[in-house]
N, C-alpha and C. Protein backbone atom coordinates (compact mmCIF):
# COMPACT_ATOMS: atom_id res chain seq x y z
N UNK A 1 -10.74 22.05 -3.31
CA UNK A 1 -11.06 20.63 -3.24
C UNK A 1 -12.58 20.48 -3.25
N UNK A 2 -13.26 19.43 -4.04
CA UNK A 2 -14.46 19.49 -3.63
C UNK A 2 -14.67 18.75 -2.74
N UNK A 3 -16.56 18.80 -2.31
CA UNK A 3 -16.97 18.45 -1.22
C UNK A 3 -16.55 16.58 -1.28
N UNK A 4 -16.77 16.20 -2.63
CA UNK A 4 -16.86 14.44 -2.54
C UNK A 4 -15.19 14.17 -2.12
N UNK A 5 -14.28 14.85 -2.57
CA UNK A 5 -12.65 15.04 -1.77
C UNK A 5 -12.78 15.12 -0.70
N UNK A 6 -12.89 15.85 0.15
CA UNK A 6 -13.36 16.54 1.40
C UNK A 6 -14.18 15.11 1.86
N UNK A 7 -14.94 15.01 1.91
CA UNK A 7 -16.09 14.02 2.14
C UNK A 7 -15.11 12.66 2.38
N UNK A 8 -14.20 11.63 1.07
CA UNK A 8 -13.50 10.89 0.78
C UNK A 8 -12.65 10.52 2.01
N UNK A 9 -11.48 11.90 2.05
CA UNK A 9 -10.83 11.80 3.35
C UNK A 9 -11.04 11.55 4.75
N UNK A 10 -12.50 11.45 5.25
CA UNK A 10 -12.99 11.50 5.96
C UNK A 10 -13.48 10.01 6.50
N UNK A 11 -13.39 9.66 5.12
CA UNK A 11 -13.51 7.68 5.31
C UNK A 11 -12.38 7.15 6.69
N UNK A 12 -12.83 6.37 7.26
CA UNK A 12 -11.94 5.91 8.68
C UNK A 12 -10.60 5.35 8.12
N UNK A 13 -10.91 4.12 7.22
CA UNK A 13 -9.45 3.52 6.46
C UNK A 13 -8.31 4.28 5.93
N UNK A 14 -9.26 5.57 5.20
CA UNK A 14 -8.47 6.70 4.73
C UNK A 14 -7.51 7.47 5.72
N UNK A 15 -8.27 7.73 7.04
CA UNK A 15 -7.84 8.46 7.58
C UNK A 15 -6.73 7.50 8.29
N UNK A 16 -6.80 6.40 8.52
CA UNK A 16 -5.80 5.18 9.08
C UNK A 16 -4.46 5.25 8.08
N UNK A 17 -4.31 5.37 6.96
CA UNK A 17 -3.74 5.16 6.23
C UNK A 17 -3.10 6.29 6.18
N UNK A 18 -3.62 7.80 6.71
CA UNK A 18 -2.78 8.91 6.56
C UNK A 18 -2.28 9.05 7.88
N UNK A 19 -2.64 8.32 9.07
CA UNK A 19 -1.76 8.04 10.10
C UNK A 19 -0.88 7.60 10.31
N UNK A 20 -0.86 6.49 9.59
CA UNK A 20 0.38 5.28 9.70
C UNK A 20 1.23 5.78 8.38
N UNK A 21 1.14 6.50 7.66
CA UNK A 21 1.68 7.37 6.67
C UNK A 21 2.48 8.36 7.59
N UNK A 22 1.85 8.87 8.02
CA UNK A 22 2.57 10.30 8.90
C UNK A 22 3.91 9.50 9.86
N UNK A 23 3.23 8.38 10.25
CA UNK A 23 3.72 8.10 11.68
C UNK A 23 5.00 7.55 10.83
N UNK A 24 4.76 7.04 9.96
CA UNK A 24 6.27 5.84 8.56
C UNK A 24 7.27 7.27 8.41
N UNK A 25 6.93 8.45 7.68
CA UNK A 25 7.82 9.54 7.98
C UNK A 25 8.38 10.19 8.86
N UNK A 26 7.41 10.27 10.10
CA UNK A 26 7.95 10.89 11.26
C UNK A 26 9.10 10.22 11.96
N UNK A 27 8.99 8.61 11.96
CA UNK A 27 10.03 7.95 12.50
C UNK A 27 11.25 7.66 12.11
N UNK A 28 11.12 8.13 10.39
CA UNK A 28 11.81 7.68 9.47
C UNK A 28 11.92 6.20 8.56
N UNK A 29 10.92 5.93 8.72
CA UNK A 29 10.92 4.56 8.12
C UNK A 29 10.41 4.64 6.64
N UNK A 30 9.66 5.82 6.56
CA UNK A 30 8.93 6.08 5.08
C UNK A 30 9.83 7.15 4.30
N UNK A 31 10.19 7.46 3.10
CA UNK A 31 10.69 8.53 2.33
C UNK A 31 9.26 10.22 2.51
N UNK A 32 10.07 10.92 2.68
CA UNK A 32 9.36 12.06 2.72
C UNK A 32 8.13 11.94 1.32
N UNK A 33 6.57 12.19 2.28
CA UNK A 33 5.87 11.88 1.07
C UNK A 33 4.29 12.97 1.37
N UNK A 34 3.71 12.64 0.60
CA UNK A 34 2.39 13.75 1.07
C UNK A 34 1.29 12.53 0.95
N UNK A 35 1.16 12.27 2.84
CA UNK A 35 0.17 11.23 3.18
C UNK A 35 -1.24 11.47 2.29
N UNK A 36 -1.61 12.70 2.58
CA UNK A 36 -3.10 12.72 1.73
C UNK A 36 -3.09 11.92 0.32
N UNK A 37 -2.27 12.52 -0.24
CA UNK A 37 -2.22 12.17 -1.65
C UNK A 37 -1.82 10.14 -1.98
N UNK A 38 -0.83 10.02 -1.13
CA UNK A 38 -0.48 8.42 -0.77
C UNK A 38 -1.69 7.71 -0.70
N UNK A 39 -2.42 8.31 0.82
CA UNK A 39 -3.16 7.16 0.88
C UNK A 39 -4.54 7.08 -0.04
N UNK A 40 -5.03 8.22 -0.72
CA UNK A 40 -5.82 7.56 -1.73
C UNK A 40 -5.32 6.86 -2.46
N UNK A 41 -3.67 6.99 -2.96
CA UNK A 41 -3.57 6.25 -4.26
C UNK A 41 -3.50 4.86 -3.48
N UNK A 42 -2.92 4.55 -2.49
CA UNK A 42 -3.48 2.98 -2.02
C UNK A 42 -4.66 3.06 -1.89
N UNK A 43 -5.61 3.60 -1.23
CA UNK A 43 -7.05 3.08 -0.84
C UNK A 43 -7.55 2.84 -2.29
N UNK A 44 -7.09 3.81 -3.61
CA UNK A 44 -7.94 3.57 -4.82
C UNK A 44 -7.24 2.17 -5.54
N UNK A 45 -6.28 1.55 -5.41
CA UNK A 45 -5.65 0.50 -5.95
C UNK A 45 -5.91 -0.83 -5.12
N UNK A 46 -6.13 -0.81 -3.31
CA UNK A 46 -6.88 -1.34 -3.30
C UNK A 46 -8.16 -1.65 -3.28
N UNK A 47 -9.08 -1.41 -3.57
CA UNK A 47 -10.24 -1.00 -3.99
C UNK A 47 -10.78 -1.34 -5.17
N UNK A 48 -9.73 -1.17 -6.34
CA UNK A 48 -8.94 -1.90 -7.48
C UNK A 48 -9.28 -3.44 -7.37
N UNK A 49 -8.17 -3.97 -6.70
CA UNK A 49 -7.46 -5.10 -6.51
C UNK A 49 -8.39 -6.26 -5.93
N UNK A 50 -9.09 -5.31 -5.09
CA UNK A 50 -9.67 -6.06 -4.13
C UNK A 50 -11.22 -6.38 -4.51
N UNK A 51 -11.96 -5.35 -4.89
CA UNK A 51 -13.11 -5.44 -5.16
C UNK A 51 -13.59 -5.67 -6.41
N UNK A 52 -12.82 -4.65 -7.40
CA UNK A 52 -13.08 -4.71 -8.82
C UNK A 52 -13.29 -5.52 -9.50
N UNK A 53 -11.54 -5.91 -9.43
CA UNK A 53 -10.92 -7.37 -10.08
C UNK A 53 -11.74 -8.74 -10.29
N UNK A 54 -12.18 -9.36 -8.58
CA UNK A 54 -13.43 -10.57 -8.68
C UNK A 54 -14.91 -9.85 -9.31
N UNK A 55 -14.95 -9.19 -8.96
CA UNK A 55 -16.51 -8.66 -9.18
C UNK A 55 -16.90 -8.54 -10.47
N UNK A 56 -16.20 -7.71 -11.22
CA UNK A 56 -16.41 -7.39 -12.75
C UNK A 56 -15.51 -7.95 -13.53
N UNK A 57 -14.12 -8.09 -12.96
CA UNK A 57 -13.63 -8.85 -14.29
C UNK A 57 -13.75 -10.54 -13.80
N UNK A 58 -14.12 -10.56 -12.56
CA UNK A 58 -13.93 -12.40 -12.54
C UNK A 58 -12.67 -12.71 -12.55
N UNK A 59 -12.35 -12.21 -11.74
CA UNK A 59 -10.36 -12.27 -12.00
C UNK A 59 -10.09 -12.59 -10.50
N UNK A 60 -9.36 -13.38 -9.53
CA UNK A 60 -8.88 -13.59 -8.35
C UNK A 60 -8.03 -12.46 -8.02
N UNK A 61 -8.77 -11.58 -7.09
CA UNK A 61 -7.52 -10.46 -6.32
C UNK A 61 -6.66 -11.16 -5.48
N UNK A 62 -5.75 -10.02 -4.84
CA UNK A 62 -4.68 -10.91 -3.18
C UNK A 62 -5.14 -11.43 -2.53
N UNK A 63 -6.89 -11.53 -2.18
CA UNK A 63 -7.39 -12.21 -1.44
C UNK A 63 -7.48 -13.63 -1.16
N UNK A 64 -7.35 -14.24 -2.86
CA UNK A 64 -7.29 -15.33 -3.30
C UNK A 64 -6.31 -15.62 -4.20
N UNK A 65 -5.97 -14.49 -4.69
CA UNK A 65 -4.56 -15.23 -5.07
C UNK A 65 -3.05 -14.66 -4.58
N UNK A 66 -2.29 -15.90 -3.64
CA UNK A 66 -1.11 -15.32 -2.58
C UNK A 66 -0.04 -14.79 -3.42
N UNK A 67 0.36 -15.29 -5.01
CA UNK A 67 1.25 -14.22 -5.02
C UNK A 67 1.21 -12.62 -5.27
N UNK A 68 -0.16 -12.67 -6.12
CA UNK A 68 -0.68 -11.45 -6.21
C UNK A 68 -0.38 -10.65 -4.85
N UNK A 69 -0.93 -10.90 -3.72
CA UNK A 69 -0.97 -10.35 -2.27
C UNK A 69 0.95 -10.04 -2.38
N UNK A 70 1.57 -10.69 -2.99
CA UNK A 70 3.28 -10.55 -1.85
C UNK A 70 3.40 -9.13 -2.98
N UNK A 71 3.17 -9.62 -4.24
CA UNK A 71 3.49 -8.17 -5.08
C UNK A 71 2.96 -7.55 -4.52
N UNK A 72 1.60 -7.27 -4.44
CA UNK A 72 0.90 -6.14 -3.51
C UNK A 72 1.87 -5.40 -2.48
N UNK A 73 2.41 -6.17 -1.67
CA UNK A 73 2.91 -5.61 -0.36
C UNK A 73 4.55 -5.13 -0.73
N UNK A 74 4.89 -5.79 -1.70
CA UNK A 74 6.05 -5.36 -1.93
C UNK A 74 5.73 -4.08 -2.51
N UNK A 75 5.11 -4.00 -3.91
CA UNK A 75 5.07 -3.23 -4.27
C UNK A 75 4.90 -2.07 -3.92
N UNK A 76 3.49 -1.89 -2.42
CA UNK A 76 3.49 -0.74 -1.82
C UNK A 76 4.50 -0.24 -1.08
N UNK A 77 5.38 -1.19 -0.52
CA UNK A 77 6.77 -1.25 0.27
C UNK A 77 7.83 -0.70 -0.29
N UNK A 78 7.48 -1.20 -1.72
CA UNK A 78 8.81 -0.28 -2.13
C UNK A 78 8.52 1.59 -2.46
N UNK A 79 7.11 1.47 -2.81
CA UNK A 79 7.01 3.16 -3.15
C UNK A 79 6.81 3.57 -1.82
N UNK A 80 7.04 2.93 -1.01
CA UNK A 80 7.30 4.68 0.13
C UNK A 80 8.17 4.45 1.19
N UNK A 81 8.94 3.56 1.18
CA UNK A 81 9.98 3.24 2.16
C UNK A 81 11.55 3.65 1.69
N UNK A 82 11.80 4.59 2.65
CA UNK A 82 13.22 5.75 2.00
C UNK A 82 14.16 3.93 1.67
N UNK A 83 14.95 5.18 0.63
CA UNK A 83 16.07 4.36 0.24
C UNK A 83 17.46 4.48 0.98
N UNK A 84 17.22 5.00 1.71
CA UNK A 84 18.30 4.46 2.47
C UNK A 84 19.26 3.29 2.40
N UNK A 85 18.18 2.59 2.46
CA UNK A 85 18.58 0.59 2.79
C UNK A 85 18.21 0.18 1.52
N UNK A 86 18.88 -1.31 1.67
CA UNK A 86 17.94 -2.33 0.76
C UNK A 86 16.62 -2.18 0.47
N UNK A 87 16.49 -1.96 -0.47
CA UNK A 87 15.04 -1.66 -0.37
C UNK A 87 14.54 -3.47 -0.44
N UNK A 88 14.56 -4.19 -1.37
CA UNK A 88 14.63 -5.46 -1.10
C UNK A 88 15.18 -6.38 0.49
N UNK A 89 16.22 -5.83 0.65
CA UNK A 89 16.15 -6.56 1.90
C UNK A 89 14.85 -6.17 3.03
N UNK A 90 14.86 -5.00 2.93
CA UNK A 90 13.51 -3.96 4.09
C UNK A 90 12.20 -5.20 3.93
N UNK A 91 12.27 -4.64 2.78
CA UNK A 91 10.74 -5.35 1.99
C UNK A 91 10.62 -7.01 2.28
N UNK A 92 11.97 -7.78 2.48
CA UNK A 92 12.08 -8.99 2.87
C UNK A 92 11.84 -8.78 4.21
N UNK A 93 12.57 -8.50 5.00
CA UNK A 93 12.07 -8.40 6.39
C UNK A 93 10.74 -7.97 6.90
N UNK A 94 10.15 -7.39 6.43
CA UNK A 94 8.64 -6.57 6.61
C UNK A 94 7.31 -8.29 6.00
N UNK A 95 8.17 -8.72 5.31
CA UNK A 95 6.95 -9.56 4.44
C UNK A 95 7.20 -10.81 4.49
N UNK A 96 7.75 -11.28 5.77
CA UNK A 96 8.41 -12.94 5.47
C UNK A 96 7.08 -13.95 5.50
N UNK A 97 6.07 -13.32 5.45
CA UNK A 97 4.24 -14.36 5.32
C UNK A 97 4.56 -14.93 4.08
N UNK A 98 5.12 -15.92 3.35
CA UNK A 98 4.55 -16.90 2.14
C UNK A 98 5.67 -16.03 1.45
N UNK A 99 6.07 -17.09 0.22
CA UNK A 99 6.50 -16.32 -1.07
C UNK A 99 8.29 -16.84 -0.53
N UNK A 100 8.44 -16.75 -1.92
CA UNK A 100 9.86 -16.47 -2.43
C UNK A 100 10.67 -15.42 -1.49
N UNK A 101 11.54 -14.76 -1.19
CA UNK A 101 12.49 -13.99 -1.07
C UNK A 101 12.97 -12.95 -2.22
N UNK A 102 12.71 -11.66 -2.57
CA UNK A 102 13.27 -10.94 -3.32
C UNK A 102 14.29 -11.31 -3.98
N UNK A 103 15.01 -11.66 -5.21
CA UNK A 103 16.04 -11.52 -5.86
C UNK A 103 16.55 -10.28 -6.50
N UNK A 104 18.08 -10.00 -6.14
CA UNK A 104 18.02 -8.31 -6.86
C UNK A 104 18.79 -8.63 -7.84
């Protein structure tokens, strides 16, 4: 791994994100997953979403625009929450802030 990897992980959000990662598997609420690797790909999408988007393209992220934000949350909801269940219903219960209701 290099040092800017090494270095990366070390970010506080990062490391939050591989906590509450660990902690979503350990309890069983998350599908077996490899936190390291997870939470960059969220920290780099939002990061994406969040910063990119207004800045350079002039485009409204989730910040400002709410449905954008419910996809957001669904979307991350659905890639790592075991299938067990509904994955739609889960994802409804977890996200009842604004928005529609999932249709399957």
């Amino acid at each position: 791994m290099s040092s800017f990897s090494i270095e990366f992980m070390d970010v506080p959000y990062i490391k939050l994100l591989q906590e509450i990662l660990v902690r979503g598997v350990d309890n069983g609420e998350f599908r077996k997953l490899d936190p390291n690797h997870v939470s960059l790909m969220i920290a780099g999408m939002l990061d994406s979403l969040v910063f990119v988007l207004p800045e350079f393209m002039h485009l409204p992220g989730p910040l400002e625009n709410q449905a954008m934000e419910r996809e957001l949350r669904e979307f991350l909801l659905a890639a790592i929450l075991k299938r067990s269940e509904s994955v739609e219903q889960r994802i409804n219960s977890l996200c009842r802030i604004g928005g529609p209701e999932l249709k399957s």
